[in-house]
PDB file of N, CA and C in Angstrom:
ATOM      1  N   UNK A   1       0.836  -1.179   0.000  1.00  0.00           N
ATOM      2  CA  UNK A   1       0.000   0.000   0.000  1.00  0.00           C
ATOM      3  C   UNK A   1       0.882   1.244   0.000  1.00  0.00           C
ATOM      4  N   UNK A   2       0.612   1.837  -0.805  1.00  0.00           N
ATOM      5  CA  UNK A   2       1.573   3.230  -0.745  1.00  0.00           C
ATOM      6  C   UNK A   2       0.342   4.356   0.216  1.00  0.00           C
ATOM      7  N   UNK A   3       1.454   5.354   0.697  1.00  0.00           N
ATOM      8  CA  UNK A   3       0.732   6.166   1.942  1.00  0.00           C
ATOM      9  C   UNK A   3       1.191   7.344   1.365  1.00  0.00           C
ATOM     10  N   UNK A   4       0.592   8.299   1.780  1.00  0.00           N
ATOM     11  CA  UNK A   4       0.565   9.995   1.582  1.00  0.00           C
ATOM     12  C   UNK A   4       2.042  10.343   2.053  1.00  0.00           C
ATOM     13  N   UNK A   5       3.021  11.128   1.501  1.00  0.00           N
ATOM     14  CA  UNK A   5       3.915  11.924   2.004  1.00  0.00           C
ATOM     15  C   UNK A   5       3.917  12.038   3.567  1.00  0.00           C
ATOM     16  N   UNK A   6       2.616  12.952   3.336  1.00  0.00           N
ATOM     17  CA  UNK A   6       2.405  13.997   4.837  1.00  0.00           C
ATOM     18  C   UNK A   6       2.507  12.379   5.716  1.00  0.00           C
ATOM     19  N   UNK A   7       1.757  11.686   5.738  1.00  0.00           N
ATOM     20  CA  UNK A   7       2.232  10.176   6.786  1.00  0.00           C
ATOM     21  C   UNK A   7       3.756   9.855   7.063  1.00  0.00           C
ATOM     22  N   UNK A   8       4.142  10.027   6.149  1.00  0.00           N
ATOM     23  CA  UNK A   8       5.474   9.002   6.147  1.00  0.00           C
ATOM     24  C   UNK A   8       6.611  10.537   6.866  1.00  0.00           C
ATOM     25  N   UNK A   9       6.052  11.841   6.618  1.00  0.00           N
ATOM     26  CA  UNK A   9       6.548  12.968   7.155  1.00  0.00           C
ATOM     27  C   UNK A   9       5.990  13.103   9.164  1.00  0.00           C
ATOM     28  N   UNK A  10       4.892  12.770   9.196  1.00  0.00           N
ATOM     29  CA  UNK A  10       4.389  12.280  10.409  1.00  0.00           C
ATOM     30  C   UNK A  10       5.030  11.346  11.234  1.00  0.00           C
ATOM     31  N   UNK A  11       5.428  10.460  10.526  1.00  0.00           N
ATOM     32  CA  UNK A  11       6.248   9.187  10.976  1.00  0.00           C
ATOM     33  C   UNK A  11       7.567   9.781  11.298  1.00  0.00           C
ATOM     34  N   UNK A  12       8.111  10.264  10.816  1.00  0.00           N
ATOM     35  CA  UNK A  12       9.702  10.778  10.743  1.00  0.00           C
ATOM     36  C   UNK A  12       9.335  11.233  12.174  1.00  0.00           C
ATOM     37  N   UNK A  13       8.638  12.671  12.031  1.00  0.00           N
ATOM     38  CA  UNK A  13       8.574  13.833  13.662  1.00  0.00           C
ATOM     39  C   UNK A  13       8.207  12.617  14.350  1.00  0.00           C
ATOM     40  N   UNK A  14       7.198  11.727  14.729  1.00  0.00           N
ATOM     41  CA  UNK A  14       7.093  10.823  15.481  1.00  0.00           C
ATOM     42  C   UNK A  14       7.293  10.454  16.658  1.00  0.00           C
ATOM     43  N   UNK A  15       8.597   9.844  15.256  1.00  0.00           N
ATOM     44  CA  UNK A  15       9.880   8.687  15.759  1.00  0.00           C
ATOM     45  C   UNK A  15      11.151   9.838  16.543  1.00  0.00           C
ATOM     46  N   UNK A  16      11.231  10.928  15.887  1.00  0.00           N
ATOM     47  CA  UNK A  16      12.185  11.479  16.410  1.00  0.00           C
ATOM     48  C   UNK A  16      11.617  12.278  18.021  1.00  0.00           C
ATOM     49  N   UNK A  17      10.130  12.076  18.266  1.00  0.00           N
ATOM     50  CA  UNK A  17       9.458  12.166  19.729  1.00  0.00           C
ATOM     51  C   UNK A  17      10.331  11.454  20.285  1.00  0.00           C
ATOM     52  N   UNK A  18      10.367   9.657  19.877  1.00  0.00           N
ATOM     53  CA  UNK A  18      10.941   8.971  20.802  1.00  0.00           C
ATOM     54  C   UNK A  18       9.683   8.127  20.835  1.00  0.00           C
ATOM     55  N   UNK A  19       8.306   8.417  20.027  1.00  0.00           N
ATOM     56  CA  UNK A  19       7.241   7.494  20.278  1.00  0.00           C
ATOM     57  C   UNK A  19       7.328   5.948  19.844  1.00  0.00           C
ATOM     58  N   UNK A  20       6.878   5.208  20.247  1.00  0.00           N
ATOM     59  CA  UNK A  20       7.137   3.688  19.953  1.00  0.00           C
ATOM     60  C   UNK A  20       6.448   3.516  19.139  1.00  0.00           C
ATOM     61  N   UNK A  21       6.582   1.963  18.117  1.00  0.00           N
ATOM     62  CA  UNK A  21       6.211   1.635  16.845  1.00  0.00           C
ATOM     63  C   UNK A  21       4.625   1.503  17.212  1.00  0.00           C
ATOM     64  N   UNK A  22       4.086   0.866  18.049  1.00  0.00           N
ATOM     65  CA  UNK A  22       2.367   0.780  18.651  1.00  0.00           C
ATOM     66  C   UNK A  22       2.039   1.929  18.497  1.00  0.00           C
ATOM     67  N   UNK A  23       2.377   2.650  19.094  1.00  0.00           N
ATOM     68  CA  UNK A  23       1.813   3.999  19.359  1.00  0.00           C
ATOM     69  C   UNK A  23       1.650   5.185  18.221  1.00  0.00           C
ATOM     70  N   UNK A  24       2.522   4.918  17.367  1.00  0.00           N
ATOM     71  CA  UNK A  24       2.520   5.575  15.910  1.00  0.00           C
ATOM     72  C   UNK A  24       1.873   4.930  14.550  1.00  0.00           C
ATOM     73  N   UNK A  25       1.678   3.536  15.049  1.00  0.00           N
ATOM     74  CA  UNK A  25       0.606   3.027  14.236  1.00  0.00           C
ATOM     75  C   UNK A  25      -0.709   3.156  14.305  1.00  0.00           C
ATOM     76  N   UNK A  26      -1.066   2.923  15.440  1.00  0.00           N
ATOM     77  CA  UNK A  26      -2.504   3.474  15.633  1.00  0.00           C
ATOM     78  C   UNK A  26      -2.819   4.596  14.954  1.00  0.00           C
ATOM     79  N   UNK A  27      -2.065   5.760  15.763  1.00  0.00           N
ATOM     80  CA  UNK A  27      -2.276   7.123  15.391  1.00  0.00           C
ATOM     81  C   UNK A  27      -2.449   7.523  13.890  1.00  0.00           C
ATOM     82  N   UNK A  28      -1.445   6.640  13.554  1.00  0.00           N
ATOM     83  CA  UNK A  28      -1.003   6.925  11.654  1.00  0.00           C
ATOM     84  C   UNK A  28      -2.262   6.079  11.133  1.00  0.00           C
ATOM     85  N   UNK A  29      -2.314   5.043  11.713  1.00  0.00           N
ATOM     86  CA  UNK A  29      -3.279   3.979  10.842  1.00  0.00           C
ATOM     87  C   UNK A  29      -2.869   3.137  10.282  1.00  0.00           C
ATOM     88  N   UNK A  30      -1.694   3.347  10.429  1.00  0.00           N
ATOM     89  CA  UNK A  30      -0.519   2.011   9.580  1.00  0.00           C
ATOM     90  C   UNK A  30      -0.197   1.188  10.416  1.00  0.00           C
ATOM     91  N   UNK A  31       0.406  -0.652   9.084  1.00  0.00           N
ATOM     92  CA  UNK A  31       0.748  -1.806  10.340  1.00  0.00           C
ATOM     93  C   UNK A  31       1.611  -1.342  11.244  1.00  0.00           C
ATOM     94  N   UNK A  32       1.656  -2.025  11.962  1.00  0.00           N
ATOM     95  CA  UNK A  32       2.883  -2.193  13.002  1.00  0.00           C
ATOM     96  C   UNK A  32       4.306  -2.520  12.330  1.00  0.00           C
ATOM     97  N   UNK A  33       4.061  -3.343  11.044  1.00  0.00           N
ATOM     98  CA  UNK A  33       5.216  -3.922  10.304  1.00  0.00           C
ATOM     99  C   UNK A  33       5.853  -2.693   9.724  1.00  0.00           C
ATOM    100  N   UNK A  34       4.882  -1.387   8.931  1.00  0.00           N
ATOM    101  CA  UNK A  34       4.952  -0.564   8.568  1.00  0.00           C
ATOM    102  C   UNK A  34       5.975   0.047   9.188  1.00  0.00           C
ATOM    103  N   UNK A  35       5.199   0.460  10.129  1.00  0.00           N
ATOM    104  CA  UNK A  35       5.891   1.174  10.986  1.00  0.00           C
ATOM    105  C   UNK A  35       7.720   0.923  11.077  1.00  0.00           C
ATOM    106  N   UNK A  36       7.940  -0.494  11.487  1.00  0.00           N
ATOM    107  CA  UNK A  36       9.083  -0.981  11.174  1.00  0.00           C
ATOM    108  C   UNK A  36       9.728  -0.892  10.249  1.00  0.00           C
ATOM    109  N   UNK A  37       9.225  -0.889   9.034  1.00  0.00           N
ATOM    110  CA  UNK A  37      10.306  -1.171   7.823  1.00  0.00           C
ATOM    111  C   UNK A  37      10.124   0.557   7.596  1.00  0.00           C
ATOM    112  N   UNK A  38       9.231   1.372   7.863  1.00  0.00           N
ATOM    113  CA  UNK A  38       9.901   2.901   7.629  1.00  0.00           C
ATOM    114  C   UNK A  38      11.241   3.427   8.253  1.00  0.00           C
ATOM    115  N   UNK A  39      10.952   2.946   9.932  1.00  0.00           N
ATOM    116  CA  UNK A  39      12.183   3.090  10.509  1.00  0.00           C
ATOM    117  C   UNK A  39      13.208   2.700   9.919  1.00  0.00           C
ATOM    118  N   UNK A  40      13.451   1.675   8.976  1.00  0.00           N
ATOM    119  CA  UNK A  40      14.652   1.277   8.707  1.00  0.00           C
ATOM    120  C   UNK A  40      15.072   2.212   7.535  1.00  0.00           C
ATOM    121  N   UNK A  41      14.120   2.179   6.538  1.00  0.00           N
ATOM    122  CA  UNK A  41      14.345   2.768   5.366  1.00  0.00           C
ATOM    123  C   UNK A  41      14.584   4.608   5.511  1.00  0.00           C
ATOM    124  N   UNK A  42      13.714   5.311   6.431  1.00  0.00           N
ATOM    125  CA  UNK A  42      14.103   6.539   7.367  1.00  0.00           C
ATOM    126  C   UNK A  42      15.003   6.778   8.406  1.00  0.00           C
ATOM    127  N   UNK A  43      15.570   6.025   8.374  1.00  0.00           N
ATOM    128  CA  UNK A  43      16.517   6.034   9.786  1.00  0.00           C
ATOM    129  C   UNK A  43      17.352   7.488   9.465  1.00  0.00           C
ATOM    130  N   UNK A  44      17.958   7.797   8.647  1.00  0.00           N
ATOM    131  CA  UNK A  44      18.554   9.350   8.305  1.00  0.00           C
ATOM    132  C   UNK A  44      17.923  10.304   8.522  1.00  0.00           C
ATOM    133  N   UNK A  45      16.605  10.106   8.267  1.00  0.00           N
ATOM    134  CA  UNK A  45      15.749  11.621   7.959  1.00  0.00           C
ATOM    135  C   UNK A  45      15.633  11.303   9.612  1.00  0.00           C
ATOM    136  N   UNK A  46      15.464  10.585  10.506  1.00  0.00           N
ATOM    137  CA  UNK A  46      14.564  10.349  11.955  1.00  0.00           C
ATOM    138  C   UNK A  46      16.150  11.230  12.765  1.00  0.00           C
ATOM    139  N   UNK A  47      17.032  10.474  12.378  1.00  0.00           N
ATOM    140  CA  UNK A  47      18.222  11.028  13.012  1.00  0.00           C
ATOM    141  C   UNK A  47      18.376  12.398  12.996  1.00  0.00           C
ATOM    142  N   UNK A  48      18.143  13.002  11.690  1.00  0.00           N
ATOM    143  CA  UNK A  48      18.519  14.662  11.542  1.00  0.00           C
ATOM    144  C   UNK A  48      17.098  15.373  12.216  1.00  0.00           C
ATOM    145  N   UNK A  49      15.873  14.306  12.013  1.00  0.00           N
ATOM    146  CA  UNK A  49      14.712  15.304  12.870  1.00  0.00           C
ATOM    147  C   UNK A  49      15.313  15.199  14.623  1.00  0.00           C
ATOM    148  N   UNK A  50      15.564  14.259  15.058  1.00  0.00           N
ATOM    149  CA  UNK A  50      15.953  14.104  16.153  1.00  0.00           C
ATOM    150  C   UNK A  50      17.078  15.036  16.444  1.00  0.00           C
ATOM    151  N   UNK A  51      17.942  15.730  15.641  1.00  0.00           N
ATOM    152  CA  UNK A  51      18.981  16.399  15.747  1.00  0.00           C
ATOM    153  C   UNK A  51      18.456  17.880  15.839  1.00  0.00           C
ATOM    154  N   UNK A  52      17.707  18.242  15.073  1.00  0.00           N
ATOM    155  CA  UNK A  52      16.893  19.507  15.175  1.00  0.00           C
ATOM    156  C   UNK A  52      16.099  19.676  16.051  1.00  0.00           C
ATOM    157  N   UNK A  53      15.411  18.756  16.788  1.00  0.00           N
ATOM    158  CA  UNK A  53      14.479  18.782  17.966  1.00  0.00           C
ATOM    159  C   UNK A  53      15.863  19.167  19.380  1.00  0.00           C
ATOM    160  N   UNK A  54      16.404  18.512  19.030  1.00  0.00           N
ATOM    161  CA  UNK A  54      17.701  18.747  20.070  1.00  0.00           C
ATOM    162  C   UNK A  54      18.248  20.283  20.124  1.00  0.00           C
ATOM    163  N   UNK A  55      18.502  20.578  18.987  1.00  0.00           N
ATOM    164  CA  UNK A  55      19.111  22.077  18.770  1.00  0.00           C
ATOM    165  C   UNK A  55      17.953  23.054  19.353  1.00  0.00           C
ATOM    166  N   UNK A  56      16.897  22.723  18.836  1.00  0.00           N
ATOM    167  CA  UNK A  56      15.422  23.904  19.213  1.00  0.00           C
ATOM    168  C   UNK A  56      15.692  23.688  20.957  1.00  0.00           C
ATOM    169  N   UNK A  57      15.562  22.458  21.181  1.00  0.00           N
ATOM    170  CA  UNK A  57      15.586  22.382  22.614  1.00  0.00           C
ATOM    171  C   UNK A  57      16.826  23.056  23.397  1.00  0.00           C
ATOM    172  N   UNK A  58      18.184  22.611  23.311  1.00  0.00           N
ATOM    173  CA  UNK A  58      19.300  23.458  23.659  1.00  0.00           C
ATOM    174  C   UNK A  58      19.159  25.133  23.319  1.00  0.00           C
ATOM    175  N   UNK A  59      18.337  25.640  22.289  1.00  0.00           N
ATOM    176  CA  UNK A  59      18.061  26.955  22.230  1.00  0.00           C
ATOM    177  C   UNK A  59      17.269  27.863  23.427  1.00  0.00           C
ATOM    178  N   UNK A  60      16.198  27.078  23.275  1.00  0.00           N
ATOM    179  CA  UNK A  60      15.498  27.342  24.325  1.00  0.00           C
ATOM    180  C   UNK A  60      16.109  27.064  25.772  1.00  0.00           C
ATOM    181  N   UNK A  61      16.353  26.273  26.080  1.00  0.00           N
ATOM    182  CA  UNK A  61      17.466  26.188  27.314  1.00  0.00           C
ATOM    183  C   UNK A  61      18.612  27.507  27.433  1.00  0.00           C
ATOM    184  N   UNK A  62      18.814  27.939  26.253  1.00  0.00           N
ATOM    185  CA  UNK A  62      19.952  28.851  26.304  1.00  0.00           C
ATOM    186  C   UNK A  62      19.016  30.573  26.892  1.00  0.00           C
ATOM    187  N   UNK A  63      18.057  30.617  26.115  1.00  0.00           N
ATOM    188  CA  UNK A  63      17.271  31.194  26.086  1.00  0.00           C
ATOM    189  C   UNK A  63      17.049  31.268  27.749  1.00  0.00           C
ATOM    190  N   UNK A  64      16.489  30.692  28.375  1.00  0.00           N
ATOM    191  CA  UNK A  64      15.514  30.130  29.759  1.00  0.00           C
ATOM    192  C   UNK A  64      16.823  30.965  30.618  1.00  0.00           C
ATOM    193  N   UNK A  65      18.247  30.311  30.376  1.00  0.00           N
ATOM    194  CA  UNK A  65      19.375  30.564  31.105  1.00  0.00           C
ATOM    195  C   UNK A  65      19.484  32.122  31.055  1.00  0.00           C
ATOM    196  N   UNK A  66      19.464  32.464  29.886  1.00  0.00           N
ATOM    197  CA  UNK A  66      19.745  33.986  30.204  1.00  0.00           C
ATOM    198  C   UNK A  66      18.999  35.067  30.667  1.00  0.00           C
ATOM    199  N   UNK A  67      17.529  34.469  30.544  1.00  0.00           N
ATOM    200  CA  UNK A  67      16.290  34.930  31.344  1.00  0.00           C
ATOM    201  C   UNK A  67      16.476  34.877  33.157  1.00  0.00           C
ATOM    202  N   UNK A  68      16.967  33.933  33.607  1.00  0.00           N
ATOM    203  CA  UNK A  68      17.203  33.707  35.009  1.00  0.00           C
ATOM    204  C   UNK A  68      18.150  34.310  35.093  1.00  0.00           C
ATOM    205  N   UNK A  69      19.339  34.207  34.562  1.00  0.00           N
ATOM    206  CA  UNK A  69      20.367  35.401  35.020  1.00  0.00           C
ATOM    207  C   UNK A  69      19.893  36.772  34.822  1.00  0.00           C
ATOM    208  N   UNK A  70      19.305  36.912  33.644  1.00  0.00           N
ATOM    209  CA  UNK A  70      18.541  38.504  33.790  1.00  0.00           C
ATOM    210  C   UNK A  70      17.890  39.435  35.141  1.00  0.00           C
ATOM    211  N   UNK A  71      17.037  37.951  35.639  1.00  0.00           N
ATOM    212  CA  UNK A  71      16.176  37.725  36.308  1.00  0.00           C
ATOM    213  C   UNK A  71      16.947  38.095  38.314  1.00  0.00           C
ATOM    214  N   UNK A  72      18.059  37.327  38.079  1.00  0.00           N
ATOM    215  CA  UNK A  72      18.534  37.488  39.342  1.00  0.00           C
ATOM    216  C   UNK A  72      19.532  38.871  39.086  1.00  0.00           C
ATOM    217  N   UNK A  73      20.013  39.320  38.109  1.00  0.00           N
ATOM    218  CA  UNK A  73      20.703  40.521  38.301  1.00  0.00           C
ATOM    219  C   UNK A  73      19.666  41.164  38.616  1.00  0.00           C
ATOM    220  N   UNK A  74      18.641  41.770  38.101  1.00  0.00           N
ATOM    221  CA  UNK A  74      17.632  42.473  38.296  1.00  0.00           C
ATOM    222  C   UNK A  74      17.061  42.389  39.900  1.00  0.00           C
ATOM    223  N   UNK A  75      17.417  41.156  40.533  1.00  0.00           N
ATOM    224  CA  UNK A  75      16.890  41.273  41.603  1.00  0.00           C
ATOM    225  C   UNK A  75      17.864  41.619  42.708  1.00  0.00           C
ATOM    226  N   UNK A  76      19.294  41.401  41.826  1.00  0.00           N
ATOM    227  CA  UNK A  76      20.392  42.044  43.145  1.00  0.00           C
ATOM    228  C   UNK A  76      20.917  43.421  42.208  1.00  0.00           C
ATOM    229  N   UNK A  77      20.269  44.061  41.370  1.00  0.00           N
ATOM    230  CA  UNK A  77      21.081  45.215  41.277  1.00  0.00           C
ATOM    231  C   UNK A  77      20.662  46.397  42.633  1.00  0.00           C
ATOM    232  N   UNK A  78      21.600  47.241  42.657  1.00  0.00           N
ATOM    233  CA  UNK A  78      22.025  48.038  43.869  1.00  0.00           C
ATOM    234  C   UNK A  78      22.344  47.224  45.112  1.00  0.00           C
ATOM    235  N   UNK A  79      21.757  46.311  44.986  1.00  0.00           N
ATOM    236  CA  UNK A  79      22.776  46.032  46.253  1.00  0.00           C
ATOM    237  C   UNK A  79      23.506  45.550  46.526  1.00  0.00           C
ATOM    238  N   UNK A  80      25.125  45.829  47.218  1.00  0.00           N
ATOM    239  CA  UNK A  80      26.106  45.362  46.864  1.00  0.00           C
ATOM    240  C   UNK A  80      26.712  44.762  48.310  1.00  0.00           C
ATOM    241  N   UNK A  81      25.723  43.974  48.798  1.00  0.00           N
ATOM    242  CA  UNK A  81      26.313  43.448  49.717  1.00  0.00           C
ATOM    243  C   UNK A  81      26.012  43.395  51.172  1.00  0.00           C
TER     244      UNK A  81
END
């Protein structure tokens, strides 16, 4: 059975959640086997989504960090002690 792009693009973000093969079949509507043999044949594209989910995330972390330091200068400026 051939499947829509947008599925097999669904599948990629997914997998790079970290969601398990059950759990993305249902959702998708596809076998379980499916599911499997995309992983294999996607394993590149899952890796680089997984790599970009990582970067967004370390951004935001970077982000968060400089907010709290903002956050505590602001709460010790003038006083020095």
């Amino acid at each position: 059975m051939t499947y829509p792009k947008e599925t097999r693009d669904k599948f990629i973000e997914m997998r790079a959640e970290g969601r398990t093969f059950g759990q993305i079949a249902k959702e998708l509507g596809i076998a379980h086997n499916t599911a499997v043999n995309w992983s294999r044949e996607l394993c590149d594209d899952i890796s680089a989504a997984k790599a970009f989910k990582n970067e967004e995330l370390i951004e935001k972390y970077r982000m968060y960090q400089g907010e709290e330091i903002g956050n505590v200068w602001r709460a010790t400026a003038g006083h020095t002690g």
